[in-house]
Each structure stands twice: as structure tokens, then as C-alpha cells.
C-alpha atoms as a PDB file:
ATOM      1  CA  UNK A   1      -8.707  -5.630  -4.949  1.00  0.00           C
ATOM      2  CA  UNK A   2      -6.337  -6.731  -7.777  1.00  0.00           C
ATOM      3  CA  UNK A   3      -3.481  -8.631  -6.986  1.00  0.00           C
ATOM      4  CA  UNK A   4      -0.633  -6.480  -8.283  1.00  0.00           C
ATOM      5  CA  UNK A   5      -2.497  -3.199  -6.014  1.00  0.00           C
ATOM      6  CA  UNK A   6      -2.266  -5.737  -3.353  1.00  0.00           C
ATOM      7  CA  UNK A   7       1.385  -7.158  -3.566  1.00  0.00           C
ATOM      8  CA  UNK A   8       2.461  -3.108  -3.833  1.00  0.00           C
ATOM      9  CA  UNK A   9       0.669  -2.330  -0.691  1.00  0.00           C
ATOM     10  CA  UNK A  10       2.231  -4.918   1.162  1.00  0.00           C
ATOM     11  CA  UNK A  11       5.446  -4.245   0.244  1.00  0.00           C
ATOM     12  CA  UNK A  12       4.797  -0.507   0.846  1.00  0.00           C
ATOM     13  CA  UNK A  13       3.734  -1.586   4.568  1.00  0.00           C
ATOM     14  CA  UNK A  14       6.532  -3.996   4.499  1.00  0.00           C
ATOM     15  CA  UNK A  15       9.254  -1.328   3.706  1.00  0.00           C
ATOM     16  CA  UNK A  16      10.602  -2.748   0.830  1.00  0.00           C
ATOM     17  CA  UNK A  17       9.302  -0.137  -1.456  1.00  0.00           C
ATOM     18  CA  UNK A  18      10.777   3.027   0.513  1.00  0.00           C
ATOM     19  CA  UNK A  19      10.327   5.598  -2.887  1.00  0.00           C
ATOM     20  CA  UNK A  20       7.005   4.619  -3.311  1.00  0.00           C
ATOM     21  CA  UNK A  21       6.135   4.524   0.221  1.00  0.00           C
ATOM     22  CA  UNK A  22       5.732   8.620   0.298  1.00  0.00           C
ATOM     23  CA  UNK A  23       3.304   8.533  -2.829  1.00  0.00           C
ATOM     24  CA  UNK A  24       1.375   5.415  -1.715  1.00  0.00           C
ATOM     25  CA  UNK A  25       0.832   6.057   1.797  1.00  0.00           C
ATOM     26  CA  UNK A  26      -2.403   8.143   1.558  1.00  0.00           C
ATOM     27  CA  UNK A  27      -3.823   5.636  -0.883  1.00  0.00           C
ATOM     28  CA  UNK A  28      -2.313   2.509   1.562  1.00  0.00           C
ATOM     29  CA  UNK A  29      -4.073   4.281   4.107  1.00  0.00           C
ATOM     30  CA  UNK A  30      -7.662   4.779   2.637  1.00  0.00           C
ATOM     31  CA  UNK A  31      -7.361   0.810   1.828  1.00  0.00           C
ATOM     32  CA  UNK A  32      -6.576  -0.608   4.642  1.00  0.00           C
ATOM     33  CA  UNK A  33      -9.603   1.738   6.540  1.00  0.00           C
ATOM     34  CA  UNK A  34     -12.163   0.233   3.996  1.00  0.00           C
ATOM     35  CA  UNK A  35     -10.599  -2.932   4.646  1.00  0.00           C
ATOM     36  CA  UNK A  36     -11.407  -2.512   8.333  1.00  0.00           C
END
């Protein structure tokens, strides 16, 4: 996974990116499943 996908996820799970968080969290989700 690249790094900058990474850091955003994080800080989407993190809460510090609240106006992404709506647009991201579909895509957040499907990651951290394959991750599992």
C-alpha cells in the first residue's frame, strides 16, 4: 500500500481528517478487511 494512502487512512481512523472521513470510509473499510 503506498505510504501517503496509508498515512490518510490512519488519520481517517484517527479522526483527524473528519471531511474526508465520510468519502473515505467505504474505501478505509474495504482496506482494512483485505488487510485482515
Amino acid at each position: 500500500m503506498p505510504d501517503v494512502i496509508e498515512q490518510k487512512i490512519k488519520q481517517v481512523l484517527a479522526g483527524q481528517s473528519l471531511n474526508d472521513s465520510d468519502e473515505l470510509c467505504d474505501f478505509t473499510l474495504v482496506e482494512q478487511n483485505e488487510a485482515i
